[in-house]
PDB file of N, CA and C in Angstrom:
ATOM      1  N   UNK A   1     -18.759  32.581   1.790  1.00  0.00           N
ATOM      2  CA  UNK A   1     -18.808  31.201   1.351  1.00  0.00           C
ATOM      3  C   UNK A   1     -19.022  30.301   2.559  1.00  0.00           C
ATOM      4  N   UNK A   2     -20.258  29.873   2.286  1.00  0.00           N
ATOM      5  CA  UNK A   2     -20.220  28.438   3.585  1.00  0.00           C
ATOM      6  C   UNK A   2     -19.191  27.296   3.081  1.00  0.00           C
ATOM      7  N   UNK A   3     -19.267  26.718   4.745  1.00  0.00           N
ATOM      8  CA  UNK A   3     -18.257  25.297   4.512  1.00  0.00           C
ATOM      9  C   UNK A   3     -19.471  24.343   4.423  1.00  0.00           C
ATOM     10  N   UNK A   4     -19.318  23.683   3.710  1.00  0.00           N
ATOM     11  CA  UNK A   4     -20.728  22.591   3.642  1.00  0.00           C
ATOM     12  C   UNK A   4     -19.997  21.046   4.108  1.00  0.00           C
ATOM     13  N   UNK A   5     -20.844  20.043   3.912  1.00  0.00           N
ATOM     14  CA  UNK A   5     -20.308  18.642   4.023  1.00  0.00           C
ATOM     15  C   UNK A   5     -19.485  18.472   3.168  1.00  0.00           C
ATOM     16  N   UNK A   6     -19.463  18.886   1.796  1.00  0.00           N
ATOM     17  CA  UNK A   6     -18.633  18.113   0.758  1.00  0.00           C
ATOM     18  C   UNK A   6     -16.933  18.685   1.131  1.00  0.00           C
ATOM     19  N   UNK A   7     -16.492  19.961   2.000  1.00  0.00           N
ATOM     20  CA  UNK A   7     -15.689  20.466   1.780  1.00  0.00           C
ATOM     21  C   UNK A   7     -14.712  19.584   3.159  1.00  0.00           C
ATOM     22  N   UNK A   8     -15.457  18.994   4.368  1.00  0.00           N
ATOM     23  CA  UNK A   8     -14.962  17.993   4.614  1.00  0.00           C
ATOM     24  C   UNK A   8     -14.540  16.615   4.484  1.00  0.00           C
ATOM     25  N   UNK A   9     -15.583  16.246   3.446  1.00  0.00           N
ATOM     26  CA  UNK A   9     -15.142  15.325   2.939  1.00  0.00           C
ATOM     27  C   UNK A   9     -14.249  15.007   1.644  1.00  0.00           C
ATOM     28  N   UNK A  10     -13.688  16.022   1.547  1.00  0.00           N
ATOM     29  CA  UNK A  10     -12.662  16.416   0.925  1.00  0.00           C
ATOM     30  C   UNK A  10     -11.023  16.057   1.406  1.00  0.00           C
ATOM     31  N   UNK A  11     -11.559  16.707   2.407  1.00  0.00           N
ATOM     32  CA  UNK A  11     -10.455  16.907   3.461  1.00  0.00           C
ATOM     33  C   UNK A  11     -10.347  15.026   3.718  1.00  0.00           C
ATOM     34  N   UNK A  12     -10.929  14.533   3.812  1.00  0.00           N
ATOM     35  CA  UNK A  12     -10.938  13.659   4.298  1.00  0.00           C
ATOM     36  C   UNK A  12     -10.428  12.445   3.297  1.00  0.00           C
ATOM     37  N   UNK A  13     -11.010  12.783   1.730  1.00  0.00           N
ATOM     38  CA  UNK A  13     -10.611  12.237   1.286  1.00  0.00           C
ATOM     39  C   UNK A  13      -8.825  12.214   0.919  1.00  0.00           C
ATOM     40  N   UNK A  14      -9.008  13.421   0.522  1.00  0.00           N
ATOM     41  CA  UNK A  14      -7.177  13.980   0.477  1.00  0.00           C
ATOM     42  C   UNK A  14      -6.213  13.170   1.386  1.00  0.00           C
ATOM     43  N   UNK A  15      -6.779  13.076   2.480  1.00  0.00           N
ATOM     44  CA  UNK A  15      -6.197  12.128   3.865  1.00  0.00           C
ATOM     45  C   UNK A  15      -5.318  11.324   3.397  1.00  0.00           C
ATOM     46  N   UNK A  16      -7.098  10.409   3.073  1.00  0.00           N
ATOM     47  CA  UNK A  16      -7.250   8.991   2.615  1.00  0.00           C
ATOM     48  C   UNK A  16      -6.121   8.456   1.455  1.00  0.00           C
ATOM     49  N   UNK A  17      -6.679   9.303   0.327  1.00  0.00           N
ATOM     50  CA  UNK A  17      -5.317   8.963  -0.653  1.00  0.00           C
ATOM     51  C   UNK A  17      -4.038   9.363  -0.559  1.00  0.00           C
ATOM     52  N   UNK A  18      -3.666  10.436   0.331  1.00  0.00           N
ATOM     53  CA  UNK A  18      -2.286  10.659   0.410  1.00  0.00           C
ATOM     54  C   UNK A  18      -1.629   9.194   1.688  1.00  0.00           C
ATOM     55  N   UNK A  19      -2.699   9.017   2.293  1.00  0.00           N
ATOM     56  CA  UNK A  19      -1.686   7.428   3.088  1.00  0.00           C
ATOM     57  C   UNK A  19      -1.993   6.273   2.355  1.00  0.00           C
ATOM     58  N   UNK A  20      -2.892   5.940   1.277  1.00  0.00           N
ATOM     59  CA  UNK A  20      -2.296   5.084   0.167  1.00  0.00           C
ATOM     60  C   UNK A  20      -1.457   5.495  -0.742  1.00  0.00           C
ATOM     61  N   UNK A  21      -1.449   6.347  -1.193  1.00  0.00           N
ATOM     62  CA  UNK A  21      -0.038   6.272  -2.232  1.00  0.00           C
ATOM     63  C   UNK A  21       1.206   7.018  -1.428  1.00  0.00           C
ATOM     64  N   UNK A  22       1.206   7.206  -0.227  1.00  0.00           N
ATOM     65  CA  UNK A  22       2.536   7.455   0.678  1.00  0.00           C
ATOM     66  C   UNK A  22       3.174   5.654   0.914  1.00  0.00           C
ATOM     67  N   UNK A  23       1.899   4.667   1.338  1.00  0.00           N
ATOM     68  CA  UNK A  23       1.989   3.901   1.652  1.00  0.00           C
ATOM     69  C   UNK A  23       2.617   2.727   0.698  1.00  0.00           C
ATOM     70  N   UNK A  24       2.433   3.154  -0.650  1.00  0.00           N
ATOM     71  CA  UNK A  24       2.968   2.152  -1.720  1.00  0.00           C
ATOM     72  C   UNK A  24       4.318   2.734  -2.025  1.00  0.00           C
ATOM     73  N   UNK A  25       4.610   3.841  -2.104  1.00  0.00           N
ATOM     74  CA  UNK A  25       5.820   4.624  -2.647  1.00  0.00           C
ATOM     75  C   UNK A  25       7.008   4.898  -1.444  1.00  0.00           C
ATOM     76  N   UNK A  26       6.732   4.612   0.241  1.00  0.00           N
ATOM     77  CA  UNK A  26       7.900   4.667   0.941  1.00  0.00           C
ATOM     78  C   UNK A  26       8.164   3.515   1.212  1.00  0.00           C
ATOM     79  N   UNK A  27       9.669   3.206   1.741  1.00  0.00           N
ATOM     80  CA  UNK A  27       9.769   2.549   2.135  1.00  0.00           C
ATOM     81  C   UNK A  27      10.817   2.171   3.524  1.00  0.00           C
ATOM     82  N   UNK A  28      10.023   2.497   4.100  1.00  0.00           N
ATOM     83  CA  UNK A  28      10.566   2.804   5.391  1.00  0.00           C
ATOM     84  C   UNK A  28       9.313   2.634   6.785  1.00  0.00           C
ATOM     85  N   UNK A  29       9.369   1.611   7.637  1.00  0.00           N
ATOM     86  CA  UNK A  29       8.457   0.836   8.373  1.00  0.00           C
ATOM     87  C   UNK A  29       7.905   1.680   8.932  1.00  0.00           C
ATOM     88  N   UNK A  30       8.360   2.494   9.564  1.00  0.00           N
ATOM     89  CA  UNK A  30       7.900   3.824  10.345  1.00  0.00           C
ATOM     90  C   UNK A  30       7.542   4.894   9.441  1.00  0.00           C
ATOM     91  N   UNK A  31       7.371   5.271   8.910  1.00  0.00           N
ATOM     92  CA  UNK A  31       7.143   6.050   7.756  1.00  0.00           C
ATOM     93  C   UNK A  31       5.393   5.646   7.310  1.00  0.00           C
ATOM     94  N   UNK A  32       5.782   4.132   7.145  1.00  0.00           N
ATOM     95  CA  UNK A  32       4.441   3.384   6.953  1.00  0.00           C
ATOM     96  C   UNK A  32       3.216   3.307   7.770  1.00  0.00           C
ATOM     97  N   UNK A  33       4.122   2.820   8.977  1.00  0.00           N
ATOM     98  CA  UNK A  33       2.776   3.154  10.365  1.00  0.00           C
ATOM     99  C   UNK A  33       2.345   4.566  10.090  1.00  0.00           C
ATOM    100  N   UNK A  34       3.085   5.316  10.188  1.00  0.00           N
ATOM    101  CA  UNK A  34       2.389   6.990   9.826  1.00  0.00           C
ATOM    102  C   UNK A  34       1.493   7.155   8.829  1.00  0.00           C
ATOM    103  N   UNK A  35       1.756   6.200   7.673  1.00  0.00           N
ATOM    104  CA  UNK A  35       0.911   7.041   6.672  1.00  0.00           C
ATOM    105  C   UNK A  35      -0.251   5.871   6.904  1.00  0.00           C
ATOM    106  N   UNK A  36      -0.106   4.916   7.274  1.00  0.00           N
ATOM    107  CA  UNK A  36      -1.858   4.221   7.834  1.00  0.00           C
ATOM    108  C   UNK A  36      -2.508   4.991   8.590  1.00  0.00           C
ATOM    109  N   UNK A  37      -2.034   5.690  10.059  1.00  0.00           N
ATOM    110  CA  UNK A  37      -2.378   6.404  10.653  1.00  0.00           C
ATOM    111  C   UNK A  37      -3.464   7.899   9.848  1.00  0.00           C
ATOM    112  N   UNK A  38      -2.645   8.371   9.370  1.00  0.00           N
ATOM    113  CA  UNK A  38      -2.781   9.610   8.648  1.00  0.00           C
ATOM    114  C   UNK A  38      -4.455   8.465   7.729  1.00  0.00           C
ATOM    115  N   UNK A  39      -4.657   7.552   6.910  1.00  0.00           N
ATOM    116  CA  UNK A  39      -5.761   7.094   6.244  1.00  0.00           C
ATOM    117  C   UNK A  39      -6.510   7.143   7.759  1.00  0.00           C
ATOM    118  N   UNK A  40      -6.481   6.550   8.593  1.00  0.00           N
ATOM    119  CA  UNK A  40      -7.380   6.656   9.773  1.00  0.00           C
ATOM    120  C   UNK A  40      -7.820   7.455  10.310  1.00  0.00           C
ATOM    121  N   UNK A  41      -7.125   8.398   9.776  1.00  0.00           N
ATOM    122  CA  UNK A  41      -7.134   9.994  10.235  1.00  0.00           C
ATOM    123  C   UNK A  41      -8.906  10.406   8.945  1.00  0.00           C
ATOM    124  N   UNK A  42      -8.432  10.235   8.167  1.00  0.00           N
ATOM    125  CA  UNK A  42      -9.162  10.523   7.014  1.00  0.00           C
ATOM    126  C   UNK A  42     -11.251   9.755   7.268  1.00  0.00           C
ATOM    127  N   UNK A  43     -10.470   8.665   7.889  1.00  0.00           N
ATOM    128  CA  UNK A  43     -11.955   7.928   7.794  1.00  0.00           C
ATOM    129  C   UNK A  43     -12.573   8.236   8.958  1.00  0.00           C
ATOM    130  N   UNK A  44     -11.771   8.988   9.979  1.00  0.00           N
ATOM    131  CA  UNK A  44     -12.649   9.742  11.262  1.00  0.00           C
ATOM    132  C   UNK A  44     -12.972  10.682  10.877  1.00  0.00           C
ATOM    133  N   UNK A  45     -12.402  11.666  10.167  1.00  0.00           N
ATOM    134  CA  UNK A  45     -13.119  13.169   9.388  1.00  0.00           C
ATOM    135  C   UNK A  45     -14.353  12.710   9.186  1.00  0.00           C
ATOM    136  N   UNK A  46     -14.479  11.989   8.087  1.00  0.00           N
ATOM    137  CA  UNK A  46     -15.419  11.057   7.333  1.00  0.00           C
ATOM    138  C   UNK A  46     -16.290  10.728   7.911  1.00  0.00           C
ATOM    139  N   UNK A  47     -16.718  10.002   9.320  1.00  0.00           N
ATOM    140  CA  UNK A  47     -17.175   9.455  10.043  1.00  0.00           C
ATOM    141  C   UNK A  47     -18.113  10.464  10.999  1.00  0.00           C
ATOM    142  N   UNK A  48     -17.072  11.659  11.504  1.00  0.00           N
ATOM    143  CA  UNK A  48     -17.783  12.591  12.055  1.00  0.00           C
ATOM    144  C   UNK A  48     -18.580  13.722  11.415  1.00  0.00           C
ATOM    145  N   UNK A  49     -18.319  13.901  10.187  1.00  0.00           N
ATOM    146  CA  UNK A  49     -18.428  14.875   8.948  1.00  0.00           C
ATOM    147  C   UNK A  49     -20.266  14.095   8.664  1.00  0.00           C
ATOM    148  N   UNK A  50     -20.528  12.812   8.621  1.00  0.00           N
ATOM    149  CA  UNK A  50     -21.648  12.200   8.068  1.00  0.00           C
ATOM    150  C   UNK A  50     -22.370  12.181   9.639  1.00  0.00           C
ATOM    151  N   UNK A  51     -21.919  11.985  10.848  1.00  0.00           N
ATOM    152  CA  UNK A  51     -22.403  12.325  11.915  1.00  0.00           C
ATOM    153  C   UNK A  51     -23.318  13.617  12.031  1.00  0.00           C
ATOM    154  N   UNK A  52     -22.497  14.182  12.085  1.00  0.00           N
ATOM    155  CA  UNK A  52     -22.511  15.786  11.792  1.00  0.00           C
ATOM    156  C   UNK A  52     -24.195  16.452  11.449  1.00  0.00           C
ATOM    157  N   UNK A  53     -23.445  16.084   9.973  1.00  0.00           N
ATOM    158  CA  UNK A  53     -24.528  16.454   9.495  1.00  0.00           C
ATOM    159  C   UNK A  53     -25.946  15.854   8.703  1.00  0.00           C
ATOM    160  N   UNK A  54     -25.673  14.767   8.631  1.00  0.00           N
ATOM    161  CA  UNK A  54     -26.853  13.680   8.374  1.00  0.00           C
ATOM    162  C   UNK A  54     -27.526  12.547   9.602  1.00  0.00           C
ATOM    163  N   UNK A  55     -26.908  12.855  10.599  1.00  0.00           N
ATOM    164  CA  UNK A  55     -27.249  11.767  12.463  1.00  0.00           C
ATOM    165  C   UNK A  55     -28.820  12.529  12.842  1.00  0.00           C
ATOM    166  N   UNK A  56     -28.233  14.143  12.598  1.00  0.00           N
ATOM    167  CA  UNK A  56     -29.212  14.925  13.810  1.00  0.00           C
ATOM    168  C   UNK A  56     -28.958  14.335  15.126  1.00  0.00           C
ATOM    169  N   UNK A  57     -29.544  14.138  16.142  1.00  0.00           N
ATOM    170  CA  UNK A  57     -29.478  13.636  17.672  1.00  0.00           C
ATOM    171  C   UNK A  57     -28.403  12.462  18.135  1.00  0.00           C
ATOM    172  N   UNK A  58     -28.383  11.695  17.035  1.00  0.00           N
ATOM    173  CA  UNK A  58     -27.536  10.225  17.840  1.00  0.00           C
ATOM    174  C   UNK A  58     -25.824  10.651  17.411  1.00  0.00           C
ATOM    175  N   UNK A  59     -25.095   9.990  18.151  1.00  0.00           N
ATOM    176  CA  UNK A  59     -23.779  10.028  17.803  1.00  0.00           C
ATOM    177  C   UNK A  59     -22.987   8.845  17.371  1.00  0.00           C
ATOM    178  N   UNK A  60     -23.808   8.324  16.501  1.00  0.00           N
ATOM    179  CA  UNK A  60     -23.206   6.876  16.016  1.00  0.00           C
ATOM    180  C   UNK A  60     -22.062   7.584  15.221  1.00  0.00           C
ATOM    181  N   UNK A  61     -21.566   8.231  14.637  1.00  0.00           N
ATOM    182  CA  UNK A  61     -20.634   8.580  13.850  1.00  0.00           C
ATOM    183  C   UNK A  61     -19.577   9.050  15.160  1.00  0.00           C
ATOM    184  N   UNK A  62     -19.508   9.755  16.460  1.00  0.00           N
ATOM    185  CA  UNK A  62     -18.318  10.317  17.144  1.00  0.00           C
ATOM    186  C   UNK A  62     -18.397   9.123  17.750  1.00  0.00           C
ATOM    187  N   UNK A  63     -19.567   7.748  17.855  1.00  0.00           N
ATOM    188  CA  UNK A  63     -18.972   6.788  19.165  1.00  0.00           C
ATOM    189  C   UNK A  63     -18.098   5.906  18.017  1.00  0.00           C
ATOM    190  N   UNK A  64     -18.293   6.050  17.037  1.00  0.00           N
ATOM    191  CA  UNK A  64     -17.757   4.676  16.114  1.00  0.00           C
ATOM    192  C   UNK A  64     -16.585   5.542  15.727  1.00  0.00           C
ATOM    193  N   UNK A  65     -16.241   6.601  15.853  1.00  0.00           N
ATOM    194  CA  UNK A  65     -14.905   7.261  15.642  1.00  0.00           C
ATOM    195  C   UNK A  65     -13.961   7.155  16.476  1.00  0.00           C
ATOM    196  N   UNK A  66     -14.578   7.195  17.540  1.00  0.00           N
ATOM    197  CA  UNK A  66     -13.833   7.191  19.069  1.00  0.00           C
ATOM    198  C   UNK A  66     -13.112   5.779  19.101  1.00  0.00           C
ATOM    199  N   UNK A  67     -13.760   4.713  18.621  1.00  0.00           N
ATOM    200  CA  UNK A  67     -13.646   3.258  18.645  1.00  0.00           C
ATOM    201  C   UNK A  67     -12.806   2.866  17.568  1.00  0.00           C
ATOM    202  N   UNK A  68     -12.708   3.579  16.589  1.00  0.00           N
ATOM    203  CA  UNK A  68     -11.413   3.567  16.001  1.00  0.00           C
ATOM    204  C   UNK A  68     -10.270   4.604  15.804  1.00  0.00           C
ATOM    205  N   UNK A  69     -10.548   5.323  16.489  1.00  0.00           N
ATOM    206  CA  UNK A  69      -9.352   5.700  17.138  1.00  0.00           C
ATOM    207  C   UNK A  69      -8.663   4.724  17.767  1.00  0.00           C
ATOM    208  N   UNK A  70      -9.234   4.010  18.788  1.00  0.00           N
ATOM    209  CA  UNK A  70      -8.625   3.224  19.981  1.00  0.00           C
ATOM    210  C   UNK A  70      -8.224   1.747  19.084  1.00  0.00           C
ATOM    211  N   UNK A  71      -8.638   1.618  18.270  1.00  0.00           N
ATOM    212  CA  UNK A  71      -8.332   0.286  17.377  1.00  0.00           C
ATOM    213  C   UNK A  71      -6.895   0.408  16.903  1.00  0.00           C
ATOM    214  N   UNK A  72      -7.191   1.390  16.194  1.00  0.00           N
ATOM    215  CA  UNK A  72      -5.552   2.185  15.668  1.00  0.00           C
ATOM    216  C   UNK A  72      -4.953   2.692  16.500  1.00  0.00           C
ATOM    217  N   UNK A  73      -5.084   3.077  17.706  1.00  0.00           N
ATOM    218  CA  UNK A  73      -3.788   2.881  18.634  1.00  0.00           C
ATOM    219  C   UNK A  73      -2.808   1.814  19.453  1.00  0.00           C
ATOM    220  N   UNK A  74      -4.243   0.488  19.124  1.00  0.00           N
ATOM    221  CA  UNK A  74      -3.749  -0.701  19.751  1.00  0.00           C
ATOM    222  C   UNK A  74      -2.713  -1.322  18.435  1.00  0.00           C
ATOM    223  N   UNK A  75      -3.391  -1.257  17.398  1.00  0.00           N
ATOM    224  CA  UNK A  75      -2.972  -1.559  16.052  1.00  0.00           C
ATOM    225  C   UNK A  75      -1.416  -1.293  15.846  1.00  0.00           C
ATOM    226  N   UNK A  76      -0.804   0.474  16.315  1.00  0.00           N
ATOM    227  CA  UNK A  76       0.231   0.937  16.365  1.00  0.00           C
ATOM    228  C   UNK A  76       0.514   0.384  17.140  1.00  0.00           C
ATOM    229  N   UNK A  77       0.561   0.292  18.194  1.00  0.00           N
ATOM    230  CA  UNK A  77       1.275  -0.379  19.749  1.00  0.00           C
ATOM    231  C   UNK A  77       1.966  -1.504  18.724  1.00  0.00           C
ATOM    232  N   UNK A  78       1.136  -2.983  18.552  1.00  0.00           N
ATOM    233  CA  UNK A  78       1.224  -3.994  18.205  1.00  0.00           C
ATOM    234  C   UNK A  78       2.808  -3.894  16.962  1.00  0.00           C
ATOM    235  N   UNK A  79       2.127  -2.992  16.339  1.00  0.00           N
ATOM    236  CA  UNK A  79       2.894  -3.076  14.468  1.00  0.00           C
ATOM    237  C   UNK A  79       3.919  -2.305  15.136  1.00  0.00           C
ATOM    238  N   UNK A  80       4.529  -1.510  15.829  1.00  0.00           N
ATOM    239  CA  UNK A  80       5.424  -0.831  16.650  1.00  0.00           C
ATOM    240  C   UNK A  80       6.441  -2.102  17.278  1.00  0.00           C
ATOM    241  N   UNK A  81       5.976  -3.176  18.043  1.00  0.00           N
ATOM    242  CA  UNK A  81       6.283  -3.640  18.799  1.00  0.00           C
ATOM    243  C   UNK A  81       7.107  -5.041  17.810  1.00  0.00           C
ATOM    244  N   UNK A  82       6.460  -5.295  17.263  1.00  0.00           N
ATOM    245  CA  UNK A  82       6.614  -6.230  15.834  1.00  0.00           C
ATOM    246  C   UNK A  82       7.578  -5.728  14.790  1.00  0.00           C
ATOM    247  N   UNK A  83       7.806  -4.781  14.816  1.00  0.00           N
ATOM    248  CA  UNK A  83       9.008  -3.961  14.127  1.00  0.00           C
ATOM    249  C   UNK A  83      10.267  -3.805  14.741  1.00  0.00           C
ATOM    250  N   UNK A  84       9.811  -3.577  16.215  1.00  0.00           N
ATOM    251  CA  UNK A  84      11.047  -3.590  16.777  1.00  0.00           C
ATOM    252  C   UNK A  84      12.101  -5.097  17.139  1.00  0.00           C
ATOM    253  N   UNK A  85      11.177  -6.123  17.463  1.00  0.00           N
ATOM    254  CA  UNK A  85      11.863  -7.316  17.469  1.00  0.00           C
ATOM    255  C   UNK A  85      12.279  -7.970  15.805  1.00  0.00           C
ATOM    256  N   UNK A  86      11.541  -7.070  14.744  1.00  0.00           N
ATOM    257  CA  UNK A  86      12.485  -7.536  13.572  1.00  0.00           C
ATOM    258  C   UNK A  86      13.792  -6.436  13.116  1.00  0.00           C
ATOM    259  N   UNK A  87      13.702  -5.698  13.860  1.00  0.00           N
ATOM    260  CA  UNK A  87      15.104  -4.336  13.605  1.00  0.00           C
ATOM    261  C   UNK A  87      15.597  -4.890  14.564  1.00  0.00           C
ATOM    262  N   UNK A  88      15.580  -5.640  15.592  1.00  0.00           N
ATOM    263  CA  UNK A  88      17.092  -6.019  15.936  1.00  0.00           C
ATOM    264  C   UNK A  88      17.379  -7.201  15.750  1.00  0.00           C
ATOM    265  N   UNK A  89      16.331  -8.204  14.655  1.00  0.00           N
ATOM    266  CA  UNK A  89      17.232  -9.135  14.098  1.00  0.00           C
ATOM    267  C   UNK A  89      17.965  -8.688  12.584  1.00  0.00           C
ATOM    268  N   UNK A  90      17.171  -7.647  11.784  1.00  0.00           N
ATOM    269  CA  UNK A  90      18.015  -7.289  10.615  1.00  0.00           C
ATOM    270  C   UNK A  90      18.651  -6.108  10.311  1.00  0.00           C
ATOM    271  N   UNK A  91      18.656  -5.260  11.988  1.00  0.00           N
ATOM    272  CA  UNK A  91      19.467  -4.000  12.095  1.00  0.00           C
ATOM    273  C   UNK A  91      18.953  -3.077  10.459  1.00  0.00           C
ATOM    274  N   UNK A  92      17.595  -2.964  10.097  1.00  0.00           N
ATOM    275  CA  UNK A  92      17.319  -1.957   9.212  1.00  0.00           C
ATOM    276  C   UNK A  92      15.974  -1.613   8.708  1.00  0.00           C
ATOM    277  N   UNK A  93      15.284  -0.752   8.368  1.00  0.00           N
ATOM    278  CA  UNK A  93      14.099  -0.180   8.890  1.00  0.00           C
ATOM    279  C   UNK A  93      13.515   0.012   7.299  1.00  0.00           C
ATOM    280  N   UNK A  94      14.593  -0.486   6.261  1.00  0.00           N
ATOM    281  CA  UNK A  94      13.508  -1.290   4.575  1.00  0.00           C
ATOM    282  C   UNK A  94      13.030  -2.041   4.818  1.00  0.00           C
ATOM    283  N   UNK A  95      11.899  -1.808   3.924  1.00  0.00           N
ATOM    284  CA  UNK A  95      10.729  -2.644   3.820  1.00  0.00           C
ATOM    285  C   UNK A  95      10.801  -3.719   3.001  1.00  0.00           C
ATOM    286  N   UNK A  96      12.132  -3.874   2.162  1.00  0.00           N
ATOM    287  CA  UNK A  96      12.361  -4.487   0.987  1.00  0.00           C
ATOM    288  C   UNK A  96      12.916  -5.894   2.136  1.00  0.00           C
ATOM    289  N   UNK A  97      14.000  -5.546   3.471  1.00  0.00           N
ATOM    290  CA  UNK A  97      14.096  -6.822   3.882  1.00  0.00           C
ATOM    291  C   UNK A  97      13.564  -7.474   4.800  1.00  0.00           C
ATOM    292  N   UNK A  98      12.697  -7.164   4.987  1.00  0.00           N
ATOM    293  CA  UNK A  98      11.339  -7.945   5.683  1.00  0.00           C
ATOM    294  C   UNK A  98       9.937  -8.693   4.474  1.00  0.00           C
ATOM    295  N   UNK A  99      10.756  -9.403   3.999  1.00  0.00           N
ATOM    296  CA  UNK A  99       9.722  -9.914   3.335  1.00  0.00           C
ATOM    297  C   UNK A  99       9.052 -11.508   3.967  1.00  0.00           C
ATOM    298  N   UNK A 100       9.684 -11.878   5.302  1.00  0.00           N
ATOM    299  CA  UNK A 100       9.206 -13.189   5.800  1.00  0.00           C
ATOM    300  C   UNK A 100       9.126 -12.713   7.360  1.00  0.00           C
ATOM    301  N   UNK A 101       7.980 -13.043   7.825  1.00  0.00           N
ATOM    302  CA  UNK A 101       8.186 -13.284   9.360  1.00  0.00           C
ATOM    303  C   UNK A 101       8.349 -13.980  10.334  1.00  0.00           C
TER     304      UNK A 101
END
């Protein structure tokens, strides 16, 4: 059995929907950054998967992957950093009491 395109983008999709509906159903801030992560995860499969195999020669799909990678790490930094100055004003890591910033 070959692996073809569709069987990565599978993979990719699976990603995708398991960090939206992780993302509606936990609730827990850190938990959350993870499961955005994990969708970002999904749309670089995605990205390199259509590279891959529909680019031939150019690498617009691994340079525009690479570039969000680095988006979503600044992204985490930020939403990391922003979490932490609201856990030590409400000492707790629900999502239910952060509803104002």
């Amino acid at each position: 059995m070959d692996i073809t395109m569709y069987h990565y983008l599978f993979i990719g999709l699976v990603l995708f929907l398991m960090g939206i509906i992780g993302t509606m159903l936990v609730k827990s801030v850190v938990k959350v950054l993870i499961l955005i992560e994990i969708m970002l995860l999904g749309v670089n499969i995605n990205f390199v998967t259509f590279s891959t195999f529909c680019d031939g020669i150019k690498f617009d799909g691994y340079i525009l992957s690479l570039f969000y990678i680095a988006i979503g790490a600044v992204e985490l930094a930020v939403a990391l950093y922003i979490f932490y100055l609201m856990y030590k004003k409400k000492q707790s890591d629900n999502i239910e009491k952060y509803n104002e910033l």
